[in-house]
PDB file of N, CA and C in Angstrom:
ATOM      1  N   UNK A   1      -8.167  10.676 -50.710  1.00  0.00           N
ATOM      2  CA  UNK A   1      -8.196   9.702 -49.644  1.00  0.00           C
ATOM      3  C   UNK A   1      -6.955   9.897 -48.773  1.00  0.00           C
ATOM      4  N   UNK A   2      -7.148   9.293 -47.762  1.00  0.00           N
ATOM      5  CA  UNK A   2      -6.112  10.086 -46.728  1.00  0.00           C
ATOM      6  C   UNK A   2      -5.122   8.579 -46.284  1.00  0.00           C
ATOM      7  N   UNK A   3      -4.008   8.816 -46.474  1.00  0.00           N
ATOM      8  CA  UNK A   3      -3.266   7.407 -45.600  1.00  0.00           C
ATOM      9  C   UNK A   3      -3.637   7.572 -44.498  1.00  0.00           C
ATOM     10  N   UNK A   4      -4.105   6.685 -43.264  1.00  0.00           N
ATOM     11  CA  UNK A   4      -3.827   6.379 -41.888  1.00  0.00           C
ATOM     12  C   UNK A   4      -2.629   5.464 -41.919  1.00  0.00           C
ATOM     13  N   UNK A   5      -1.748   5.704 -40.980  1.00  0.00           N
ATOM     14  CA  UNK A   5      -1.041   4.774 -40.087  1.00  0.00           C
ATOM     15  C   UNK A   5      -1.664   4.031 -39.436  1.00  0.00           C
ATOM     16  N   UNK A   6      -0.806   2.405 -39.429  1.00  0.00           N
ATOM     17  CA  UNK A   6      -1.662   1.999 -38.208  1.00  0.00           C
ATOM     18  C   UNK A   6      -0.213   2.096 -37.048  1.00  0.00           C
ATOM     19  N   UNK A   7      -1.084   1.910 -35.618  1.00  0.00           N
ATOM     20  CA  UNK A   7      -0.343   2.096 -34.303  1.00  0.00           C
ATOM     21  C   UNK A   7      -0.609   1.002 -33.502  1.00  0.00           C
ATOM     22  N   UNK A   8       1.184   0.549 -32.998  1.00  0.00           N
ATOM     23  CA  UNK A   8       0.257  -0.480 -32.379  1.00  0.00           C
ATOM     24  C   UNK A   8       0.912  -0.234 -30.508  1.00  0.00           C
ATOM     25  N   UNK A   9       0.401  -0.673 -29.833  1.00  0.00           N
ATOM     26  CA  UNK A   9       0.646  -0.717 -28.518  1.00  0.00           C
ATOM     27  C   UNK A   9       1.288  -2.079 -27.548  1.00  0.00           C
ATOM     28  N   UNK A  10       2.008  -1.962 -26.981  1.00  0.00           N
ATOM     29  CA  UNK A  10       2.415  -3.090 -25.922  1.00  0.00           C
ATOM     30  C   UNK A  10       1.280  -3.348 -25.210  1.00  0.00           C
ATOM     31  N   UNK A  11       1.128  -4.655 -24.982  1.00  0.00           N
ATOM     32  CA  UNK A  11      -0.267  -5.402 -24.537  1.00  0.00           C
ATOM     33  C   UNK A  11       0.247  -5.419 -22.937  1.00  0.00           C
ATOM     34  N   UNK A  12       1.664  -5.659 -22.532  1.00  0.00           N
ATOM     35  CA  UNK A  12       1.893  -6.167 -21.284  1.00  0.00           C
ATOM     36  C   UNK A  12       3.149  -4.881 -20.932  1.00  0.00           C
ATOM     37  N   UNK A  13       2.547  -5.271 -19.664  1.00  0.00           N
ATOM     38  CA  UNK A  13       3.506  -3.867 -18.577  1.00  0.00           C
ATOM     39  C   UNK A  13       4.512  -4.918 -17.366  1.00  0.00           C
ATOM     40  N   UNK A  14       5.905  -3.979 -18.176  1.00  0.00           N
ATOM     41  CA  UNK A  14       7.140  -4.523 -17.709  1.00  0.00           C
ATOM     42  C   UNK A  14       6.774  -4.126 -15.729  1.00  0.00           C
ATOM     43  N   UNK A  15       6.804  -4.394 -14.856  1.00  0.00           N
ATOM     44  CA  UNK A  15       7.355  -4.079 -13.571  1.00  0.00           C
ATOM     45  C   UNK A  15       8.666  -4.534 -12.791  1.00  0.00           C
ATOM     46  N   UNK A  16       9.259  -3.602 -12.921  1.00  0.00           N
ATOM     47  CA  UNK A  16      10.530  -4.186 -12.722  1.00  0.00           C
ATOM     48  C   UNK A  16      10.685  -5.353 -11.393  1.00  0.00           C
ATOM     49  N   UNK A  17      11.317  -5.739 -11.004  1.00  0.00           N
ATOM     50  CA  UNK A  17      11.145  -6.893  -9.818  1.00  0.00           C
ATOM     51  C   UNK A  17      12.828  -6.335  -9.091  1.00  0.00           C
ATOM     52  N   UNK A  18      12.705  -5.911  -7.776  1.00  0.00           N
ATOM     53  CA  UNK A  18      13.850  -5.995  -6.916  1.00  0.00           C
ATOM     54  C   UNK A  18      14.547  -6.632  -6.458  1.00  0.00           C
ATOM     55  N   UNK A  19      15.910  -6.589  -6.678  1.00  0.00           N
ATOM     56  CA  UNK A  19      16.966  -7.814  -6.588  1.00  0.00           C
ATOM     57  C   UNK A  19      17.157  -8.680  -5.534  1.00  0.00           C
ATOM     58  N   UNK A  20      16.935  -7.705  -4.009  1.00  0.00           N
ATOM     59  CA  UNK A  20      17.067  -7.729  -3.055  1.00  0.00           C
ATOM     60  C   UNK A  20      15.812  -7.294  -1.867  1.00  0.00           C
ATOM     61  N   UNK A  21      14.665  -8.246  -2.250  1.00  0.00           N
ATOM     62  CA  UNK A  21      13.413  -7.027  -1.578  1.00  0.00           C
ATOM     63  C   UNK A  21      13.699  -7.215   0.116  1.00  0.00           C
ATOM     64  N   UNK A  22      13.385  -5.954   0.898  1.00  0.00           N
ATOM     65  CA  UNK A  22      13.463  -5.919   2.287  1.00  0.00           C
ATOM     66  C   UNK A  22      11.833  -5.452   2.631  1.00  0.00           C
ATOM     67  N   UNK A  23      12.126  -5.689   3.725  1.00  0.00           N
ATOM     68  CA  UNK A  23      11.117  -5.632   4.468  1.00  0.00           C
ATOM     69  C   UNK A  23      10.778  -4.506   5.272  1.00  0.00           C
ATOM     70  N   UNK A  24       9.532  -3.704   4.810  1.00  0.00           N
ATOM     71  CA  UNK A  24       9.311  -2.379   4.770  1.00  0.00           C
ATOM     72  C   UNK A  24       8.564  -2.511   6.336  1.00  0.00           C
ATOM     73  N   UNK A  25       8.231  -1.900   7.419  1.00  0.00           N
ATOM     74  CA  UNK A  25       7.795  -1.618   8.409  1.00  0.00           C
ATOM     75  C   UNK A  25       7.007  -1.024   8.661  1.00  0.00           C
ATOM     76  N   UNK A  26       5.274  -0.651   8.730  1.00  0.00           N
ATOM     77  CA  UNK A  26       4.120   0.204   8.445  1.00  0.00           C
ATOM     78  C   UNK A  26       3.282   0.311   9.610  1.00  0.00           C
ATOM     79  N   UNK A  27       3.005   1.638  10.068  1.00  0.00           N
ATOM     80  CA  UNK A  27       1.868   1.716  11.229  1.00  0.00           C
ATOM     81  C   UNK A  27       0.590   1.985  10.117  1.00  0.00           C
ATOM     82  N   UNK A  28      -0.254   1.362  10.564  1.00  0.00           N
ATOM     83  CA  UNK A  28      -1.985   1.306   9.697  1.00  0.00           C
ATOM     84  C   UNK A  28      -2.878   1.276  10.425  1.00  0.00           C
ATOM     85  N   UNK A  29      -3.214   2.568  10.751  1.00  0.00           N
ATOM     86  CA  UNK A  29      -4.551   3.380  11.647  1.00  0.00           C
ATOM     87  C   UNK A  29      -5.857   3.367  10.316  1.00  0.00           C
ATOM     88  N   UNK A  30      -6.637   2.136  10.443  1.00  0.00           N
ATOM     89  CA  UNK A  30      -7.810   2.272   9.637  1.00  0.00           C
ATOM     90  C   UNK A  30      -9.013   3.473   8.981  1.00  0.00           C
ATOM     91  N   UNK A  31      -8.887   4.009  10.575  1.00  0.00           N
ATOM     92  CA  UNK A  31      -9.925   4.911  10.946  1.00  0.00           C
ATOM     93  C   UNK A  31     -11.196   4.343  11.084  1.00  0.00           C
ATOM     94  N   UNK A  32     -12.031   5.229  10.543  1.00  0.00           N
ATOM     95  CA  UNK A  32     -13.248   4.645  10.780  1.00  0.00           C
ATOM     96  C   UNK A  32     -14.443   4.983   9.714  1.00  0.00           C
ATOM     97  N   UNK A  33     -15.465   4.495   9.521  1.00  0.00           N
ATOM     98  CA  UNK A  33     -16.119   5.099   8.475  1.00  0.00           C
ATOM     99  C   UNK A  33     -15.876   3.538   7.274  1.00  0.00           C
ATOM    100  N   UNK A  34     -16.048   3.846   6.219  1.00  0.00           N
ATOM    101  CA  UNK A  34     -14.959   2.716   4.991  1.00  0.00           C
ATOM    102  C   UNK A  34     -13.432   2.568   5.143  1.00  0.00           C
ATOM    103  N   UNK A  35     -13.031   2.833   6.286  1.00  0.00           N
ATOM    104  CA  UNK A  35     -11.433   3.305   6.406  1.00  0.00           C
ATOM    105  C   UNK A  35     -11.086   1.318   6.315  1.00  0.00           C
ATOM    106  N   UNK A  36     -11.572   0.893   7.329  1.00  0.00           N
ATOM    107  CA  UNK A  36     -11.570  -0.841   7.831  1.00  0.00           C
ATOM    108  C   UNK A  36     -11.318  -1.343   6.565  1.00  0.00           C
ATOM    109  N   UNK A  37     -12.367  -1.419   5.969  1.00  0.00           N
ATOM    110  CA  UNK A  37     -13.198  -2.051   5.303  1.00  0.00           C
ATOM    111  C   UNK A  37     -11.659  -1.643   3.585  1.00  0.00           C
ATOM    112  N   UNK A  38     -11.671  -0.462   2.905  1.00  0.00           N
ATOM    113  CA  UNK A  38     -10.430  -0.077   2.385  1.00  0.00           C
ATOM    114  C   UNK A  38      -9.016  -0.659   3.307  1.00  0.00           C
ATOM    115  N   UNK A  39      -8.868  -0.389   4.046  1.00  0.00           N
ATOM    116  CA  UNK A  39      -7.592  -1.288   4.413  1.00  0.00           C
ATOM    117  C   UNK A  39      -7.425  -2.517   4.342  1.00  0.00           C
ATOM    118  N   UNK A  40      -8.250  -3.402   4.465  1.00  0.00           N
ATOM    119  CA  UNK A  40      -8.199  -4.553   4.741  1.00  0.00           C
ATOM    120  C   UNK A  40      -7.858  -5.019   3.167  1.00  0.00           C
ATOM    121  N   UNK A  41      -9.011  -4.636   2.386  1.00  0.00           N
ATOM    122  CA  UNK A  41      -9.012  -4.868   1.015  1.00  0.00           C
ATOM    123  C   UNK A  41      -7.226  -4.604   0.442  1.00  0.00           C
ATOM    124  N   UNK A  42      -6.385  -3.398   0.677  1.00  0.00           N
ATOM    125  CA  UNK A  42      -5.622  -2.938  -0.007  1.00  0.00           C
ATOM    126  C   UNK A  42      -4.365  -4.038   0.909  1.00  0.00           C
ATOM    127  N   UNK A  43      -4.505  -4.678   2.089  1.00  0.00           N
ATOM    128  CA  UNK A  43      -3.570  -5.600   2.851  1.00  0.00           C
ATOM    129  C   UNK A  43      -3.778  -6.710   2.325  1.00  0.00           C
ATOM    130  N   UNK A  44      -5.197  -6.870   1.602  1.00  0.00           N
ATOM    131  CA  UNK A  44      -5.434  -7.875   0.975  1.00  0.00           C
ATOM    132  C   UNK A  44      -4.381  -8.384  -0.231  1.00  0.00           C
ATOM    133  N   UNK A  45      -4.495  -7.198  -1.040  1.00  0.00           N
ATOM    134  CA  UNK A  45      -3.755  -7.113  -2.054  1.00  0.00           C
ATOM    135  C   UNK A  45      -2.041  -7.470  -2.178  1.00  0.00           C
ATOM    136  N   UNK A  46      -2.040  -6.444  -1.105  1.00  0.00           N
ATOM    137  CA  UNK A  46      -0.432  -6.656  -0.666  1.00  0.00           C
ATOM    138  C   UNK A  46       0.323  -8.169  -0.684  1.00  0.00           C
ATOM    139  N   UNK A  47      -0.765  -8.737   0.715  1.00  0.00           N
ATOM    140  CA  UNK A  47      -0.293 -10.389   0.969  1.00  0.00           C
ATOM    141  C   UNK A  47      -0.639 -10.814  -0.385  1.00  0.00           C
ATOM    142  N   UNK A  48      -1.283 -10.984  -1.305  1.00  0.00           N
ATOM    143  CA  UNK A  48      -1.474 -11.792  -2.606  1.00  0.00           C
ATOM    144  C   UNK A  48      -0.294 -11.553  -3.557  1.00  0.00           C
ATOM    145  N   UNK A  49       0.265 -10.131  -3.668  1.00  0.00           N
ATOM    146  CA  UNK A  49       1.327  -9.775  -4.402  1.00  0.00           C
ATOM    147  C   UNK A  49       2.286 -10.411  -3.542  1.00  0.00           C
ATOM    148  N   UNK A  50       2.244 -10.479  -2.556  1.00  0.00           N
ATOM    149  CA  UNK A  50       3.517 -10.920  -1.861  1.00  0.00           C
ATOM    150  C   UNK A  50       4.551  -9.408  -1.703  1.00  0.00           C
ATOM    151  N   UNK A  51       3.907  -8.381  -1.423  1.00  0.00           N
ATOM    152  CA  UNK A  51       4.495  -7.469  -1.044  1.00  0.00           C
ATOM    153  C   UNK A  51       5.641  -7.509   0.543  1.00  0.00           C
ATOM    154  N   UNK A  52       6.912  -7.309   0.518  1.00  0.00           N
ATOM    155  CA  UNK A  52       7.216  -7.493   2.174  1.00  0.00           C
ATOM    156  C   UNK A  52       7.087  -6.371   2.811  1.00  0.00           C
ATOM    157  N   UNK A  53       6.139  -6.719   3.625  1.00  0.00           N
ATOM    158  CA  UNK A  53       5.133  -5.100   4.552  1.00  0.00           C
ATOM    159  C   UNK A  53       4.945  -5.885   5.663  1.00  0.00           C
ATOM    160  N   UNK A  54       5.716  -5.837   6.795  1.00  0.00           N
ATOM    161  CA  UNK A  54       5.554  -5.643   8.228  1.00  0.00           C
ATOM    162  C   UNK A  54       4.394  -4.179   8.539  1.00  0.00           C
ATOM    163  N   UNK A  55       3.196  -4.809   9.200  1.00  0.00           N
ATOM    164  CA  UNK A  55       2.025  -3.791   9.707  1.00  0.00           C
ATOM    165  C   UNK A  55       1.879  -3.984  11.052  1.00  0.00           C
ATOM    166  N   UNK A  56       2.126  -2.892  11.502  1.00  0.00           N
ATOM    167  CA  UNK A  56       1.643  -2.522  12.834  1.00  0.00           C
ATOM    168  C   UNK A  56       0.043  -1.818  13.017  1.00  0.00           C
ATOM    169  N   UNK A  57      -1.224  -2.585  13.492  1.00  0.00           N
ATOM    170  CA  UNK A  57      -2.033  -2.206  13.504  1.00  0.00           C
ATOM    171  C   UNK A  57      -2.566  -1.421  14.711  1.00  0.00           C
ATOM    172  N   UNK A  58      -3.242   0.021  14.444  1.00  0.00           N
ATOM    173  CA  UNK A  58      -3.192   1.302  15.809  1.00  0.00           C
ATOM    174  C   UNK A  58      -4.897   1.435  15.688  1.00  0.00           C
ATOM    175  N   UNK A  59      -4.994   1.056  16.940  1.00  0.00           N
ATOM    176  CA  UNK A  59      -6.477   1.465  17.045  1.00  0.00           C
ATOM    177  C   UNK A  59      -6.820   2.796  16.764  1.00  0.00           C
ATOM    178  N   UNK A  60      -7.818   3.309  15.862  1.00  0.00           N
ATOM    179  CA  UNK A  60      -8.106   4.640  16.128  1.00  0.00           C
ATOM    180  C   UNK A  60      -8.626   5.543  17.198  1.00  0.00           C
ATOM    181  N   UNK A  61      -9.306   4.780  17.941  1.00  0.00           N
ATOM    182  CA  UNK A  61      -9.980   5.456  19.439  1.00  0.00           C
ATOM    183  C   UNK A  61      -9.138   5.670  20.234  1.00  0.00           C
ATOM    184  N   UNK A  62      -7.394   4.818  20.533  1.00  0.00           N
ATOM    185  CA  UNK A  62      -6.444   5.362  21.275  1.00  0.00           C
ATOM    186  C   UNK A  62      -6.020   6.112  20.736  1.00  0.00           C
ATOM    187  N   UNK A  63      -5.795   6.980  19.815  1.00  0.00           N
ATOM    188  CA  UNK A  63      -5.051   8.121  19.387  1.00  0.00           C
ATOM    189  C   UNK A  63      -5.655   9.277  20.066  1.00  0.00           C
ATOM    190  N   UNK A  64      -4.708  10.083  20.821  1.00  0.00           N
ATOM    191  CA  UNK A  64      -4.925  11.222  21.686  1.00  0.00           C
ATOM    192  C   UNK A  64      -4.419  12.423  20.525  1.00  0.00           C
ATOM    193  N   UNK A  65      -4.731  13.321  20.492  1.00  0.00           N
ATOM    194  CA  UNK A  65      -4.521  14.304  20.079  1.00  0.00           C
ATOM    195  C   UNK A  65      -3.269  14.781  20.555  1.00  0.00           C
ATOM    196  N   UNK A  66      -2.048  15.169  20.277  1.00  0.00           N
ATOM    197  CA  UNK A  66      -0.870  15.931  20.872  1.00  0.00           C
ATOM    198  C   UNK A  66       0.102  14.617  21.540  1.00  0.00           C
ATOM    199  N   UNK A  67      -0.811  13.519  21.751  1.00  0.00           N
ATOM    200  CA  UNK A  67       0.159  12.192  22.340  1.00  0.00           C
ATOM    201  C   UNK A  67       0.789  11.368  21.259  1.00  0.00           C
ATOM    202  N   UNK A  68       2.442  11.366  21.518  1.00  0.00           N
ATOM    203  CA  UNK A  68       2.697  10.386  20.444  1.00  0.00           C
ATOM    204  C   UNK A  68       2.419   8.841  20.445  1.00  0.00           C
ATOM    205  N   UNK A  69       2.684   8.236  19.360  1.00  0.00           N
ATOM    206  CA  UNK A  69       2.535   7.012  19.578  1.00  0.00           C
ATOM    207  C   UNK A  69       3.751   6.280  19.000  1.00  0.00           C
ATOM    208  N   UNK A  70       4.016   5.188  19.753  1.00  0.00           N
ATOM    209  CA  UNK A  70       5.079   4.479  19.705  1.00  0.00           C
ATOM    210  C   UNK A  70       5.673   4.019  18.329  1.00  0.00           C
ATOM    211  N   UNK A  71       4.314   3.319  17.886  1.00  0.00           N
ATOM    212  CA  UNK A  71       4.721   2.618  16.717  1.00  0.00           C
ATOM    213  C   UNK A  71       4.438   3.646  15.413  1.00  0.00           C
ATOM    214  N   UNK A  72       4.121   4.891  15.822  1.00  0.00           N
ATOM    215  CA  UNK A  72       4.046   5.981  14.420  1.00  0.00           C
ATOM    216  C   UNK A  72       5.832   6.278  14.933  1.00  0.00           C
ATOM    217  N   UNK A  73       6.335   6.580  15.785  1.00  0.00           N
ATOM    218  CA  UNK A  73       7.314   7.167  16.153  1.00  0.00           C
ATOM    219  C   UNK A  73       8.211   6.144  15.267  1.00  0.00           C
ATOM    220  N   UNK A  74       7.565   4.604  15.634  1.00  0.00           N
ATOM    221  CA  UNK A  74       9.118   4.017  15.177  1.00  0.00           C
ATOM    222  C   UNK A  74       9.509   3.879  13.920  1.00  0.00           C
ATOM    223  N   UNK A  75       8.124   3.737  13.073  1.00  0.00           N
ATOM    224  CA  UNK A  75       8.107   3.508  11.399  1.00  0.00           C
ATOM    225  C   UNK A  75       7.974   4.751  11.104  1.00  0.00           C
ATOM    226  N   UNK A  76       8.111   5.789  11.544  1.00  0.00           N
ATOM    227  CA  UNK A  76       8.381   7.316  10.953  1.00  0.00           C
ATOM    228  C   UNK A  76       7.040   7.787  10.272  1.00  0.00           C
TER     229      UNK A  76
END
């Protein structure tokens, strides 16, 4: 007969929490297709966590090819 060990596992996951949270700055071009529809859901999330995410929202139909845009320029 064979010993098994038993193993046991942590039930709960540490996330650390930031001392000092700032406020992150985001351009969010949806696209199109499920793009909307996924963003919204994942901004969803964010505001419920209470994530601090300043969003700048960019239409996709103004994006020119080779033209920059302001608010990609400014949040990098």
């Amino acid at each position: 007969m064979i010993n098994k060990g038993v193993r046991s596992f942590a039930s709960a996951t540490h996330i650390p929490v930031p001392s000092r949270p700032r406020d992150a700055s985001v351009s969010v071009c949806p696209g199109e297709g499920a793009g909307p529809q996924l963003t919204d859901a994942v901004l969803e999330i964010f505001d419920y966590m209470k994530v601090p995410l300043n969003t700048e929202m960019i239409d996709y139909s103004s994006l020119k090819r080779g033209q920059e845009n302001e608010s990609l320029k400014k949040n990098n």
